[in-house]
Protein backbone atom coordinates (compact mmCIF):
# COMPACT_ATOMS: atom_id res chain seq x y z
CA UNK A 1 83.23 62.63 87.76
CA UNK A 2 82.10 66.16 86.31
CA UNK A 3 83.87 67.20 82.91
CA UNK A 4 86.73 69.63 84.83
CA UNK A 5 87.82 66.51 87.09
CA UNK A 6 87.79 64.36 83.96
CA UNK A 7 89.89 66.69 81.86
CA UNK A 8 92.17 67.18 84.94
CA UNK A 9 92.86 63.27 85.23
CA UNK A 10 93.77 63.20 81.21
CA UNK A 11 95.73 65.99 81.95
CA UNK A 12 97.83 63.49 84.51
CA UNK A 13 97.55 60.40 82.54
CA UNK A 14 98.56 61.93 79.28
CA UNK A 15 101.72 64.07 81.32
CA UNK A 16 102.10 60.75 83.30
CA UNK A 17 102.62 58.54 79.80
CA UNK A 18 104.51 60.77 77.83
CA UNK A 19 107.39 61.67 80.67
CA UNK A 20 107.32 57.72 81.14
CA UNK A 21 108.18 57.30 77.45
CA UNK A 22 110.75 60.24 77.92
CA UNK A 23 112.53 58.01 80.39
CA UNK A 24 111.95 59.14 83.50
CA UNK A 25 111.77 56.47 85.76
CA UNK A 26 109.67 58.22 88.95
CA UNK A 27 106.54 59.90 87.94
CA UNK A 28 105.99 63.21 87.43
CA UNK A 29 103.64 63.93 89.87
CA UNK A 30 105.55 62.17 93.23
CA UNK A 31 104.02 65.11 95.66
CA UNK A 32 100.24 66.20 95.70
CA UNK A 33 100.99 69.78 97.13
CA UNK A 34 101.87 70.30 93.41
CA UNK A 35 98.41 69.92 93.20
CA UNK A 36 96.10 73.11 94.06
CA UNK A 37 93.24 73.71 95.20
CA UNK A 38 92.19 75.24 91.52
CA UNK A 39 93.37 72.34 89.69
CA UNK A 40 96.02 73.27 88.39
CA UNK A 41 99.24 70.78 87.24
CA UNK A 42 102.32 72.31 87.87
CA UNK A 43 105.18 70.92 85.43
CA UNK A 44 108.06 73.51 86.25
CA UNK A 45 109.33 71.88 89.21
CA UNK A 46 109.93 67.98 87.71
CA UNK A 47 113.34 67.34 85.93
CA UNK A 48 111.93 66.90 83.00
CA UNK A 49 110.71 70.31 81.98
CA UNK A 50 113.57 72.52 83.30
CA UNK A 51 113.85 76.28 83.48
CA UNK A 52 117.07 77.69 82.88
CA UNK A 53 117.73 80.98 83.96
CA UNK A 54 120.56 83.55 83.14
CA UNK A 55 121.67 87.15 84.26
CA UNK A 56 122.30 89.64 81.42
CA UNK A 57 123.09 92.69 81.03
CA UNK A 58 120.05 95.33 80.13
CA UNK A 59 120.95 98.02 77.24
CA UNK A 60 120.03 101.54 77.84
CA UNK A 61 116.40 102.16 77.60
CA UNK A 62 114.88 105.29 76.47
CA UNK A 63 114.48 108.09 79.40
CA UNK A 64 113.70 111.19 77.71
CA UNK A 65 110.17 113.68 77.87
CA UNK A 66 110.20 111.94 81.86
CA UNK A 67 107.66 113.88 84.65
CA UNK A 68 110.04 112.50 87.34
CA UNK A 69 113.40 113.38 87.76
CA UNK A 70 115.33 110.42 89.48
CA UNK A 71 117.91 111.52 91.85
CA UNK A 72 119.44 109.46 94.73
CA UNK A 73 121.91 106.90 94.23
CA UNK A 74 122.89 103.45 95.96
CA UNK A 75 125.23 100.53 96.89
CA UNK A 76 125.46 97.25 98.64
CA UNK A 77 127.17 93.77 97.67
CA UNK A 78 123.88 92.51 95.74
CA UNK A 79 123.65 95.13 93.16
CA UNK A 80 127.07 97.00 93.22
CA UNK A 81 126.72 100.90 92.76
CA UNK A 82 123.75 102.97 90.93
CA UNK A 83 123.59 106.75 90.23
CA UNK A 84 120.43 108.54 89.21
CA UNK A 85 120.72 112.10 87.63
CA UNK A 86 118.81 114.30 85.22
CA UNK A 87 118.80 116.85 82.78
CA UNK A 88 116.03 119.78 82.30
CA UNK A 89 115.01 122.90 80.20
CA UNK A 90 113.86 126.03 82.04
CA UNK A 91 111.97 128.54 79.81
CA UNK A 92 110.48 131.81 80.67
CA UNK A 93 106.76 132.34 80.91
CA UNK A 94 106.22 135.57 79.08
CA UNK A 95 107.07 137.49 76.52
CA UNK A 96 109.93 140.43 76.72
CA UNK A 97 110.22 140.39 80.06
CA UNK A 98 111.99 143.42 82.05
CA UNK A 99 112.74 143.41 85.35
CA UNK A 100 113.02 146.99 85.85
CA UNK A 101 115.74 149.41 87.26
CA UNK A 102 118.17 149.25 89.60
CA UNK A 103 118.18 145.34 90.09
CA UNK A 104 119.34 143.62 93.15
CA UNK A 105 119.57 139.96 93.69
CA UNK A 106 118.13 139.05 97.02
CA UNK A 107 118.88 134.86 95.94
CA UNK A 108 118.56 132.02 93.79
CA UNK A 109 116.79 128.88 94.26
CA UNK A 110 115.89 125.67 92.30
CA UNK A 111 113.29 124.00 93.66
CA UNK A 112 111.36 120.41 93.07
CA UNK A 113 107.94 119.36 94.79
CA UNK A 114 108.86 115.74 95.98
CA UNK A 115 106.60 112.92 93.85
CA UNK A 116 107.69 109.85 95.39
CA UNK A 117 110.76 107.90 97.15
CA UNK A 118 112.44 104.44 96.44
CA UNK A 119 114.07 103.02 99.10
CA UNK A 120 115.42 104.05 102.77
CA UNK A 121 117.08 107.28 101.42
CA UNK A 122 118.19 107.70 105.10
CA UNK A 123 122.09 107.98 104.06
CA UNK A 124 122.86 111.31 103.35
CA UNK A 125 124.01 112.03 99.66
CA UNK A 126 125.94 115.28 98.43
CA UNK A 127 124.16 116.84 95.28
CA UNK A 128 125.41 119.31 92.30
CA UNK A 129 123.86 121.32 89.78
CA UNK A 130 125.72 122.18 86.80
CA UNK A 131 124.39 124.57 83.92
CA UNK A 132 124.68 122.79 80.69
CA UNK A 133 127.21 123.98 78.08
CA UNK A 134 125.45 121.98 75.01
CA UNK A 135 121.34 121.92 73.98
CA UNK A 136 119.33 118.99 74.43
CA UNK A 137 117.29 118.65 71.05
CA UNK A 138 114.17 117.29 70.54
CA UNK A 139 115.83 113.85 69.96
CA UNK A 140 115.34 110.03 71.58
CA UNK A 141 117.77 110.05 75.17
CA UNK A 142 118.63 107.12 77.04
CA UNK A 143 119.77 106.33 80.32
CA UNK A 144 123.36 106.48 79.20
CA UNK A 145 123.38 110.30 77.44
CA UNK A 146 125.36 112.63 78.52
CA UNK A 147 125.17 116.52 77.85
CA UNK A 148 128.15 118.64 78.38
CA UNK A 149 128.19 121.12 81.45
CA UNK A 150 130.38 124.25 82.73
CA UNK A 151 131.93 123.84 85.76
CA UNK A 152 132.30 124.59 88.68
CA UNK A 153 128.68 123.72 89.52
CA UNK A 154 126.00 126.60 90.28
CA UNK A 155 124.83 125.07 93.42
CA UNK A 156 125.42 122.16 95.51
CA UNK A 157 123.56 120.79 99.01
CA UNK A 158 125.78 118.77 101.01
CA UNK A 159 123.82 115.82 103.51
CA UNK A 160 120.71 115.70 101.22
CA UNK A 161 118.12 113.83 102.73
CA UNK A 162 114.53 114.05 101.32
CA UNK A 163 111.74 115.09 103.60
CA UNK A 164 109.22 113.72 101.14
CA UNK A 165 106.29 114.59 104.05
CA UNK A 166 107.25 117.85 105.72
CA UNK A 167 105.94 120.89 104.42
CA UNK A 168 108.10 123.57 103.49
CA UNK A 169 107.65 127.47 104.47
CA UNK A 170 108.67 130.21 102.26
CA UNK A 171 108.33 133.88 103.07
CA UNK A 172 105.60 133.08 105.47
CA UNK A 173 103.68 130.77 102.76
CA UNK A 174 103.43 126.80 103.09
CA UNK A 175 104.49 124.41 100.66
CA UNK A 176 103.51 120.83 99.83
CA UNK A 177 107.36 119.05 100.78
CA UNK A 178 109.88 119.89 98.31
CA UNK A 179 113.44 119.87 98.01
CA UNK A 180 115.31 123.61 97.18
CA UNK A 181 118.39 123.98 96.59
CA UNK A 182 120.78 127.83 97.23
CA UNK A 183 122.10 128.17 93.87
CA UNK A 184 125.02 130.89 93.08
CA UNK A 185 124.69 134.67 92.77
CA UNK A 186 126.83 134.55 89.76
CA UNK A 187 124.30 132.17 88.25
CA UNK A 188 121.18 134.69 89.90
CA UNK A 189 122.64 137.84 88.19
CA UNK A 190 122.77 136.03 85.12
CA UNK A 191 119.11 135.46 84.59
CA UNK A 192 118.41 138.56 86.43
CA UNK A 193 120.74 140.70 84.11
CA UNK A 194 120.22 139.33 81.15
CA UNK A 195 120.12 141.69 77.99
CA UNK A 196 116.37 141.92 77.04
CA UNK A 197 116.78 140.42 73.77
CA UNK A 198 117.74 136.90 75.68
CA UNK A 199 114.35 137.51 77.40
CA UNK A 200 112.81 138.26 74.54
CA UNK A 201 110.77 134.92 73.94
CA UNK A 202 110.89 131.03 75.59
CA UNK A 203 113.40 129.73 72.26
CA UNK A 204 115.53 132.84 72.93
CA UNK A 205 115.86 132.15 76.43
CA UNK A 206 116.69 128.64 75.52
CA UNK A 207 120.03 129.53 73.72
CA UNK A 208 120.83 131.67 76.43
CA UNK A 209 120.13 129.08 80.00
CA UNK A 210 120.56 125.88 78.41
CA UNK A 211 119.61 123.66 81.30
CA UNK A 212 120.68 122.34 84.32
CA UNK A 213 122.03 118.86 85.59
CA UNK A 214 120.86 117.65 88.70
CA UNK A 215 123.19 114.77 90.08
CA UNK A 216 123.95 113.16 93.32
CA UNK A 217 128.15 113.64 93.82
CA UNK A 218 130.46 110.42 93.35
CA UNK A 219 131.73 109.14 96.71
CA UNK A 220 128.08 110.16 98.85
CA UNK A 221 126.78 106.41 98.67
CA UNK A 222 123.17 106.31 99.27
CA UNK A 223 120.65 104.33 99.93
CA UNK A 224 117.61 105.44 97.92
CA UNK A 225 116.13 107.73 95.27
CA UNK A 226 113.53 110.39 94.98
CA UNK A 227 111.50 111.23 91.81
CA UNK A 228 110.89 115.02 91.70
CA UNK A 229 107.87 116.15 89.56
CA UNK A 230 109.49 118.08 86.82
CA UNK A 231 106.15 119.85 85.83
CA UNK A 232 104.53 121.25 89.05
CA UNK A 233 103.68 124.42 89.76
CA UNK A 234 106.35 124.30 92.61
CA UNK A 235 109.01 123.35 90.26
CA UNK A 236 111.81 125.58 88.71
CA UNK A 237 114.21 128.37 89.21
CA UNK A 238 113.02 130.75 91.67
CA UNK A 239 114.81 133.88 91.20
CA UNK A 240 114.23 136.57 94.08
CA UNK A 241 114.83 140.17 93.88
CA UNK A 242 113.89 144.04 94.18
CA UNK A 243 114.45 146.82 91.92
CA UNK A 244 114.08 150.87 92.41
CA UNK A 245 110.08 150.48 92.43
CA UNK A 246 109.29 147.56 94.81
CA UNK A 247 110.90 145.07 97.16
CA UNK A 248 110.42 141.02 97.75
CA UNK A 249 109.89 140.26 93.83
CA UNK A 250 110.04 136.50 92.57
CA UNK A 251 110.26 135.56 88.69
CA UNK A 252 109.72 131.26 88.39
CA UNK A 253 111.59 129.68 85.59
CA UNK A 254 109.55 126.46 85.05
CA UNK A 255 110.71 123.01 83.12
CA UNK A 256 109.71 123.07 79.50
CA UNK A 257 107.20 121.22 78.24
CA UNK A 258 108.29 121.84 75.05
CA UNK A 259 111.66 121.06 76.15
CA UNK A 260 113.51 118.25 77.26
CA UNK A 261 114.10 116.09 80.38
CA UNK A 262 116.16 113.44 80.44
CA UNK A 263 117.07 110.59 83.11
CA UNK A 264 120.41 109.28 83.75
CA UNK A 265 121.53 106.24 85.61
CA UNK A 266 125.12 104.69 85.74
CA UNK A 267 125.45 101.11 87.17
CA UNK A 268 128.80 100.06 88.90
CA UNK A 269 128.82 96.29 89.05
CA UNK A 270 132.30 95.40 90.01
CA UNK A 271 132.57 92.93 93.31
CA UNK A 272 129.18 92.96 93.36
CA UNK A 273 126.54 89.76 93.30
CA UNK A 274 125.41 90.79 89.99
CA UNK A 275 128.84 90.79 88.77
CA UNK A 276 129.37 87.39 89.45
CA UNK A 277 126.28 86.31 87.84
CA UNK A 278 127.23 88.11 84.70
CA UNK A 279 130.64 86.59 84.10
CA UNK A 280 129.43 83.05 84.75
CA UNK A 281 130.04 80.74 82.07
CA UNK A 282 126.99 81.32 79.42
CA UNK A 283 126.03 77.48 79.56
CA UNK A 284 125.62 77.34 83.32
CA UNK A 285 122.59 78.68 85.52
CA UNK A 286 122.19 81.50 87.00
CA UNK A 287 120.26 80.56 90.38
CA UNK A 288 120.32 84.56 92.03
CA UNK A 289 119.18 87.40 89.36
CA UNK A 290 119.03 90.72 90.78
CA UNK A 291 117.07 92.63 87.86
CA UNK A 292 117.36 96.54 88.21
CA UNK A 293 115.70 98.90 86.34
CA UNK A 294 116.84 101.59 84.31
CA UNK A 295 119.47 100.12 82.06
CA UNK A 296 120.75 97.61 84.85
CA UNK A 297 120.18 94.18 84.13
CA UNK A 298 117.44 91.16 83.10
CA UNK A 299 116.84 87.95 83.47
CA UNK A 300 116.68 85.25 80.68
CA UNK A 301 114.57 82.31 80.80
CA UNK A 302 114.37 78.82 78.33
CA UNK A 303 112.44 75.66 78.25
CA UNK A 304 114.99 73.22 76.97
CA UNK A 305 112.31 70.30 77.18
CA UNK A 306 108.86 73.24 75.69
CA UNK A 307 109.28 71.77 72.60
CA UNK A 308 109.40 67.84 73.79
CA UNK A 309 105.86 69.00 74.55
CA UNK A 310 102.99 66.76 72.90
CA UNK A 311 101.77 68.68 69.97
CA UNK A 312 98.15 67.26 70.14
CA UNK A 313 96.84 69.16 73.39
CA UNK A 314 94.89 72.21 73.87
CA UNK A 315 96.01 74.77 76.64
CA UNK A 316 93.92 75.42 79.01
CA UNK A 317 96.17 77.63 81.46
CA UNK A 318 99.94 78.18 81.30
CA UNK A 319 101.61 80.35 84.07
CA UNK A 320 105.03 81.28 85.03
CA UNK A 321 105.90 81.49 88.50
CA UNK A 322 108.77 84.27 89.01
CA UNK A 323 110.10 83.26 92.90
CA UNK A 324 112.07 86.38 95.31
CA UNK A 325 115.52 84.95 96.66
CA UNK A 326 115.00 84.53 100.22
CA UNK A 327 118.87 84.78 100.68
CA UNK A 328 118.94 88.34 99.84
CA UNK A 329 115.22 88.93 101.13
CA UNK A 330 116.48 91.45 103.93
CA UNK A 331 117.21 94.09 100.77
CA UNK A 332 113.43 94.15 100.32
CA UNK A 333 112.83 95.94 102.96
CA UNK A 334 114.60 98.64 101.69
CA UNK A 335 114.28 98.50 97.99
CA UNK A 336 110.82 97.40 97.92
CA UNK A 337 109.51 94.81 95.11
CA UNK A 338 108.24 96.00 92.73
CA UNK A 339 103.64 95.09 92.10
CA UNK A 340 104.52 94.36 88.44
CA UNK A 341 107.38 93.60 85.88
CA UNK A 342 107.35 92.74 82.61
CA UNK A 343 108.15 89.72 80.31
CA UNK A 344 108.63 89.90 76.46
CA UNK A 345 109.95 87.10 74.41
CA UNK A 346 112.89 86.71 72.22
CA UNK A 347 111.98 86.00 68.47
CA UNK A 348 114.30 83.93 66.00
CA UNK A 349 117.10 86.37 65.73
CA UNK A 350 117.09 86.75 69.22
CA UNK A 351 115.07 90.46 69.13
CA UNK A 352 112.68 91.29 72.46
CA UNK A 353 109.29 91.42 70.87
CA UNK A 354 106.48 92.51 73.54
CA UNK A 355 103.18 91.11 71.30
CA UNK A 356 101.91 87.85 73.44
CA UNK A 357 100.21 90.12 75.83
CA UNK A 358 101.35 88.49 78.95
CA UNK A 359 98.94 89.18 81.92
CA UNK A 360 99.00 89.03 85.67
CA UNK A 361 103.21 90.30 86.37
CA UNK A 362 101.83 91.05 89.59
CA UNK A 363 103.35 90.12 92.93
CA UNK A 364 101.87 87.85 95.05
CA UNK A 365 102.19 86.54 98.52
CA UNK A 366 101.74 82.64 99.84
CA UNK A 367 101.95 80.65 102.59
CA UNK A 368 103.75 77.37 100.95
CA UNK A 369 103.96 74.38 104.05
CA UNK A 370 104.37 77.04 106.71
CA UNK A 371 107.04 79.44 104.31
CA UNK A 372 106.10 82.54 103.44
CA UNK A 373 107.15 83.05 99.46
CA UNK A 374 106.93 86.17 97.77
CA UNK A 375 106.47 85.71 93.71
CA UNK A 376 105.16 86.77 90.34
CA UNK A 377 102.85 84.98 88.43
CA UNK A 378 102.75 85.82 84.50
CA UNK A 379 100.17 84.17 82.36
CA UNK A 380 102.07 82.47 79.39
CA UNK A 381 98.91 81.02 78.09
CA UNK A 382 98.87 82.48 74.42
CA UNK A 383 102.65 82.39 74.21
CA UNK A 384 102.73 78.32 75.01
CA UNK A 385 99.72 77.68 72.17
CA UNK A 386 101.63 79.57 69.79
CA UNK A 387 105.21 78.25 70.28
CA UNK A 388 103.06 74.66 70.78
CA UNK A 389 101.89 75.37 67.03
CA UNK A 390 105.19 76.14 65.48
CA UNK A 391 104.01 80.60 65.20
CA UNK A 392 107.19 80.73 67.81
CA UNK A 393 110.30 79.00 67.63
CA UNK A 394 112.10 80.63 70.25
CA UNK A 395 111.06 79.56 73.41
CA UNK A 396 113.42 82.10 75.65
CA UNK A 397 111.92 85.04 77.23
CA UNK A 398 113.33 88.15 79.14
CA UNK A 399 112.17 89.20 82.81
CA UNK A 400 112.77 93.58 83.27
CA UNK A 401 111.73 96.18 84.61
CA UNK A 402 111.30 98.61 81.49
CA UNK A 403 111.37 102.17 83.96
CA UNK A 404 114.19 104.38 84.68
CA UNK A 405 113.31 104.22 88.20
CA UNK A 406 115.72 102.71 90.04
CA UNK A 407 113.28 99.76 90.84
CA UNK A 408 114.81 96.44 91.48
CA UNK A 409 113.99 92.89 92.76
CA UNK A 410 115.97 89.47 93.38
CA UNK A 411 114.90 86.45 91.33
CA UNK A 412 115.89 83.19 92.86
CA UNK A 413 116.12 79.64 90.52
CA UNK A 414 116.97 77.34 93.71
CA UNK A 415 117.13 73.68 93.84
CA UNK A 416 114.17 74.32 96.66
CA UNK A 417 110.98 73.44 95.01
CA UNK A 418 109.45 77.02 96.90
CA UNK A 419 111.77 79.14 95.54
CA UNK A 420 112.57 77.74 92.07
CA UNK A 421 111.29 79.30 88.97
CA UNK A 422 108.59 77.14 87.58
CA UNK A 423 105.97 76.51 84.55
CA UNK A 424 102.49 75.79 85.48
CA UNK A 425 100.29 74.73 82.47
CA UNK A 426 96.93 72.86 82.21
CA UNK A 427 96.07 71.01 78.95
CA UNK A 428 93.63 68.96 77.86
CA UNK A 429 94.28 66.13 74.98
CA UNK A 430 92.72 66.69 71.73
């Protein structure tokens, strides 16, 4: 027997004796699919070391200095109702700027070159743009802030759906796909009119046009979201017009990268899935745990049995093993998983520290006795040595997704071995 196989059959003996002593009366290994072909002992799925799981509430998370604006919004019985807005700073791009005489305003446009879509975003949404009333400063925003805003709104597109791969033609030029939206003449004439001395310099400006709001309207349930790139050359307030000495001018008004841009999301749980979950007694297990990004929710994980653990072995490999709900698995096809999460641990005071460099969130797809699992696999190996050694006494950690994105996926913590969350950890005796 060559040294792997031998440390791989203390591994069993050793797990073997000490759940014996721990009173279980079957051993711990009944089923040798647990078994791999790498070796590798999984623990997770006995009764002995269990894996409780919880739904919580996320706070806000921080969303400001963003390169995509997030707008779209959506709603179904798993995750209740989402909104994704944003806020931006237009500047000017020169100096003193004059128009010239006799202006006209031929139109107004605000326009976004299309970075990337989440979701269907087949349903048609209704979407407003409001001018801000108040300045964003060069503060931390998260996906809760809110900036105050005149009203009525300065433009609005009614059955917004994003072409994310047409091209778009403009005065006879083509565009990579973008979304543009008719803003009013009031709001045209404003810009265009504008005493000099507002035009004077980017920070005068600034006082002048505050911003703009970009949101999808309340009651337009979607299905999807679109992030717009904020700092493209395509992007900004296209302002069209001719004076007394030539005809078909433009003037762009770009996002500020000196400026701000801020996300916004606003999650709606009630009578949804997640609600449930989240008023469920604190003691009992949570066994469905839609996580969504963006200020939404997490998932909380514990060993009760981690620290039962003999304190005399040396680990080799410890992995957790993150399953997808197959009950809700139809949603995936149109809020796709997403390739990686995250997992940080809770210290003593119950803070989310991210400093055990967990590897490998990545999503993976198996074939388990003919069942086709989707899952993430997170290597836990440094965390387990150090809680082993007494560094970490906490032995809860937190599943998210740490974007303002809109992302989501569906944990599942069955009683089916496939789709149960489970620790996989190889050790060798010392």
């Amino acid at each position: 027997m060559n040294k792997r196989l031998s440390n791989i059959a203390v591994s069993v003996l050793l797990a073997a004796i000490f759940f014996g002593v721990a009173g279980c009366k079957d051993p711990v290994i009944t089923d040798s699919s647990l078994l791999t072909g790498d070796d590798e002992l999984l623990l997770g799925t006995s009764d002995t070391i269990s894996v409780n799981s919880y739904l919580l509430r996320e706070n806000p998370i921080r969303s400001n200095g963003v390169g995509g604006g997030i707008l779209g919004s959506s709603s179904d019985p798993v995750a209740g109702t989402s909104r994704g807005s944003f806020y931006a700073n237009f500047r000017t791009t020169t100096n003193n700027i004059n128009f010239g005489e006799n202006l006209q305003l031929d139109s107004v446009v605000l326009a976004f070159r299309y970075r990337a879509k989440y979701g269907k975003f087949t349903q048609p949404v209704g979407i407003s743009v409001y001018e801000l009333s108040e300045t964003i400063n060069t503060n931390e925003y998260f996906t809760n802030s809110n900036f105050g805003v005149q009203v009525p709104p300065v433009g609005q597109l009614s059955s917004f759906v994003p072409s994310t791969t047409d091209s778009t033609r403009v005065y006879g030029l083509t565009y990579a796909p973008q979304m543009r939206i008719r803003l009013s003449n009031d709001f045209g004439n404003k810009l265009l009119l504008a005493d000099t001395t507002k035009l004077a310099n980017p920070s005068l400006f600034l006082n002048y046009m505050k911003g703009l709001y970009i949101t999808t309207q309340t009651g337009t349930p979607g299905n999807g979201f679109v992030a717009l790139d904020l700092y493209s050359g395509q992007t900004g307030i296209l302002l069209y017009y001719r004076n007394s000495a030539k005809d078909s001018l433009v003037y762009n008004f770009p996002i500020s990268s000196t400026g701000q841009t801020v996300n916004r999301f606003e999650h709606s749980f009630t009578g949804s899935l997640i609600d449930n979950f989240l008023n469920n007694n604190p003691s009992e297990n949570d066994t469905i745990m839609p996580v969504l990004s963006a200020g939404g929710t997490k998932a909380k994980i514990t060993f009760p049995s981690l620290d039962s653990l003999p304190k005399n072995i040396a680990v080799n490999k410890a992995e957790i093993i993150l399953p997808l709900s197959k009950i809700y698995s139809q949603y995936d096809s149109i809020f796709t998983p997403p390739s990686k999460i995250s997992l940080v641990r809770l210290d003593n005071s119950g803070t989310e520290v991210d400093d055990t460099g967990f590897a490998n969130g990545n999503l993976e797809t198996v074939t388990i006795n003919g069942e086709i699992v989707k899952r993430y696999r997170i290597n836990i190996t440094l965390y387990l040595q150090k809680f082993l050694k007494g560094t970490f006494q906490n032995n809860a950690l937190i599943i998210k997704n740490p974007d303002a994105n809109g992302e989501r996926f569906v944990l599942s913590n069955a009683t089916d071995k496939n789709h149960k969350i489970a620790l996989k950890i190889i050790y060798t005796k010392l």
